[in-house]
Protein backbone atom coordinates (compact mmCIF):
# COMPACT_ATOMS: atom_id res chain seq x y z
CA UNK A 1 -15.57 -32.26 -12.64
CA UNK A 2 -14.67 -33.34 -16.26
CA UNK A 3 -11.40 -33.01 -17.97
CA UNK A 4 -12.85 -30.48 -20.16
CA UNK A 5 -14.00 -28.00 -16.69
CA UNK A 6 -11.05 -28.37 -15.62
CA UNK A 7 -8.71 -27.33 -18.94
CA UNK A 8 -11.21 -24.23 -18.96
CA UNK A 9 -10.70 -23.03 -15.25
CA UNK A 10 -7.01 -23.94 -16.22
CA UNK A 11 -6.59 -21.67 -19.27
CA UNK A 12 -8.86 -19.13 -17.59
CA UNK A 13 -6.71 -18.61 -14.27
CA UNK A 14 -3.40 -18.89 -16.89
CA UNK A 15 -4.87 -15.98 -18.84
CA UNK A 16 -6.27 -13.93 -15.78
CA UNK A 17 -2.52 -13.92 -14.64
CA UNK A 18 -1.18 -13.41 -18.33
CA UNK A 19 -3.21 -10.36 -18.09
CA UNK A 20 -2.22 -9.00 -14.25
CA UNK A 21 1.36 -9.26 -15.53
CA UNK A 22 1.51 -7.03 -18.39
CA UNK A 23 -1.48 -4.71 -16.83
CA UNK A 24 0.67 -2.10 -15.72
CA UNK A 25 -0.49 1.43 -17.14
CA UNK A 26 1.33 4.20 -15.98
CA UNK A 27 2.51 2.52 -12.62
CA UNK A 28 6.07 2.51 -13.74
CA UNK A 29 6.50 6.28 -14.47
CA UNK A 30 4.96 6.67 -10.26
CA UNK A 31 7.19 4.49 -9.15
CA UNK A 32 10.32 5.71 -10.44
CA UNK A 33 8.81 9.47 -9.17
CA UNK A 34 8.16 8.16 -5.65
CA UNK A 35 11.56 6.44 -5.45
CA UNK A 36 13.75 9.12 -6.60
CA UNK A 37 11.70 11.81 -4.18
CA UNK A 38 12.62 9.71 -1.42
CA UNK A 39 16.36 9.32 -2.84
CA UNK A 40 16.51 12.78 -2.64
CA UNK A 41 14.80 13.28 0.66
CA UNK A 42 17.13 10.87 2.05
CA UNK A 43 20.25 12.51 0.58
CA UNK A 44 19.07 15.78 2.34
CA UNK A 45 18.90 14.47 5.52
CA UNK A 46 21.86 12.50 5.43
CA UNK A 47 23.58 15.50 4.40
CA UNK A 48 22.24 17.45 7.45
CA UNK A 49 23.02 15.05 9.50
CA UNK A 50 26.66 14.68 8.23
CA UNK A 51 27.27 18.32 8.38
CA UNK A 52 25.37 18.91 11.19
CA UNK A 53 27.87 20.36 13.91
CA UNK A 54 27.73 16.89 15.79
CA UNK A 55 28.97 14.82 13.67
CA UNK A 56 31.99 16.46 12.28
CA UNK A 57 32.91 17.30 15.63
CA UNK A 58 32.75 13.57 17.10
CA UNK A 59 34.40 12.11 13.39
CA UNK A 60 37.00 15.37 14.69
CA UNK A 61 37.27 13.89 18.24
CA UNK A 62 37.99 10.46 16.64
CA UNK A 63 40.57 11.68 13.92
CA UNK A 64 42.31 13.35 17.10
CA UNK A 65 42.45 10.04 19.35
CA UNK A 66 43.44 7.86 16.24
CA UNK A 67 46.79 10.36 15.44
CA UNK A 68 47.49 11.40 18.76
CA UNK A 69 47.91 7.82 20.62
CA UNK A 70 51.02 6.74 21.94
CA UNK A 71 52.90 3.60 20.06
């Protein structure tokens, strides 16, 4: 290959990924949608699961044991 085939392919591959960098129409805006969905799907189930009669009775149970021990 000559010097000159080879700056080509060079600047061609450097302005392909130029390109595939800034291409990014709209994929932003679906992100941040998807990502805060599952924010809030997560805060929903961590907040059934927090209030959820199992856990406040075993944090409870804990609480208990931690004041009521013997020093």
């Amino acid at each position: 290959m000559g010097e000159k085939t080879i700056h080509t392919m060079t600047q061609a591959i450097r302005t392909r990924a130029v390109a595939l960098a800034v291409e990014d129409e709209g994929m932003s805006t679906a992100e941040y949608a998807i990502g805060t969905i599952a924010a809030a799907a997560f805060g929903a189930v961590l907040y059934a699961v927090v209030t959820g009669n199992n856990i406040v009775s075993a944090l409870t149970d804990i609480i208990d044991r931690a004041l009521n021990t013997a020093v």
